[in-house]
Protein backbone atom coordinates (compact mmCIF):
# COMPACT_ATOMS: atom_id res chain seq x y z
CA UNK A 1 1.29 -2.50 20.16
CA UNK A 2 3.24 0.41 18.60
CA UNK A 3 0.89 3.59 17.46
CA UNK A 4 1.02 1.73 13.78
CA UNK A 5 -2.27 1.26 12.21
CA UNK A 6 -2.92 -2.62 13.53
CA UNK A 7 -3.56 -6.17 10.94
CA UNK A 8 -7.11 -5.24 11.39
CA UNK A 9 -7.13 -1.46 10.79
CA UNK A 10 -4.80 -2.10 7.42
CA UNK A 11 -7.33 -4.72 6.37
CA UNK A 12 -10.23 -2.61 6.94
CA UNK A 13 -12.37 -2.21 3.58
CA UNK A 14 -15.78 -2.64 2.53
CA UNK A 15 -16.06 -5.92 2.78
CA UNK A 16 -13.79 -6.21 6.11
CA UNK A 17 -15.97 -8.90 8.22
CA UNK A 18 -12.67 -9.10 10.94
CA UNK A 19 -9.64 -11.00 10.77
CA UNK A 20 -9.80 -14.85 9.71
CA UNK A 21 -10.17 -16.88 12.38
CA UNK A 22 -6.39 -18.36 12.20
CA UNK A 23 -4.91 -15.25 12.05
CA UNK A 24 -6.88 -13.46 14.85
CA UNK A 25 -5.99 -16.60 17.19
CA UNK A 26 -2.66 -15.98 16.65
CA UNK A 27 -0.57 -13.94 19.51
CA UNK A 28 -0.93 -10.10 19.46
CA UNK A 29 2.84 -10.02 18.59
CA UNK A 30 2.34 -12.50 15.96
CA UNK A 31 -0.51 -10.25 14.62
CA UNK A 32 2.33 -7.11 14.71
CA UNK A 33 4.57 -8.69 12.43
CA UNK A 34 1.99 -9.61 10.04
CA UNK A 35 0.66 -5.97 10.02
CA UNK A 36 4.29 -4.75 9.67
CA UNK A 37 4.95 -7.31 6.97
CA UNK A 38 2.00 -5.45 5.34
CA UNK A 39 3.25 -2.12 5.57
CA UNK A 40 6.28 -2.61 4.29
CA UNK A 41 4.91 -4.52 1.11
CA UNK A 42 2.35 -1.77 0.75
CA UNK A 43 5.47 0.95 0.64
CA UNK A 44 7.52 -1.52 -1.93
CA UNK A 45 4.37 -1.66 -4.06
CA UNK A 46 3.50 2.32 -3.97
CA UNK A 47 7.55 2.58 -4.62
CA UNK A 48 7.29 0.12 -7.63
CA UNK A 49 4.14 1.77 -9.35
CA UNK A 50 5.15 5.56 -8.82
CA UNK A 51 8.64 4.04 -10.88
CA UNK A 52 6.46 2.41 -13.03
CA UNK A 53 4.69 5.39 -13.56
CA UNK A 54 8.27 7.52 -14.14
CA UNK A 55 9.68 5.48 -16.57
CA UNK A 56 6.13 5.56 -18.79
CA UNK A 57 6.40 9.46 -18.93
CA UNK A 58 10.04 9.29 -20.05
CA UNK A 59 7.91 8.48 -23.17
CA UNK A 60 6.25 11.71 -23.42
CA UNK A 61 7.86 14.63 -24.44
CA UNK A 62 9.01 16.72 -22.12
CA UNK A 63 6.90 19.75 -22.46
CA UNK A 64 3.71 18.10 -22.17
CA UNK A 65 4.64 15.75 -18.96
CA UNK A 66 3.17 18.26 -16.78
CA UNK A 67 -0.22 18.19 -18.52
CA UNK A 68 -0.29 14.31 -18.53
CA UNK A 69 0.56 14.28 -14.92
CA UNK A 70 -2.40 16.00 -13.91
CA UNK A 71 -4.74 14.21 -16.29
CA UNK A 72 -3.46 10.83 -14.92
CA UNK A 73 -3.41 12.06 -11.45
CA UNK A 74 0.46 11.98 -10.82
């Protein structure tokens, strides 16, 4: 394992009750890919909403962005 957060550290939430029992039979390289596959997908989505987010302030005048960015949270 690398020093990555593992499948079952990314998964961890709430309602986390452990892997699935298919996926934590699976080899512990297997289980690597997965949680890379994860990452990855995670970073593409954070990518595509922080665009998302972008392009809907384009709409805003300029001078005000800044105050819309910190009542949105941006």
């Amino acid at each position: 394992m690398t020093t990555d957060r593992t499948l079952a550290e990314q998964l961890d939430g709430p309602r986390f009750d452990g892997l699935p029992a298919g996926i934590d039979a699976l080899p512990d390289e297997q289980k690597q890919v997965l949680a890379d596959a994860l990452r990855h997908a995670r970073r593409r989505q954070a990518a595509a909403l922080q665009e998302s987010a972008d392009s809907a302030l384009s709409h805003i005048p300029f001078f005000i962005r800044p105050a819309v960015r910190k009542a949105v949270g941006l």
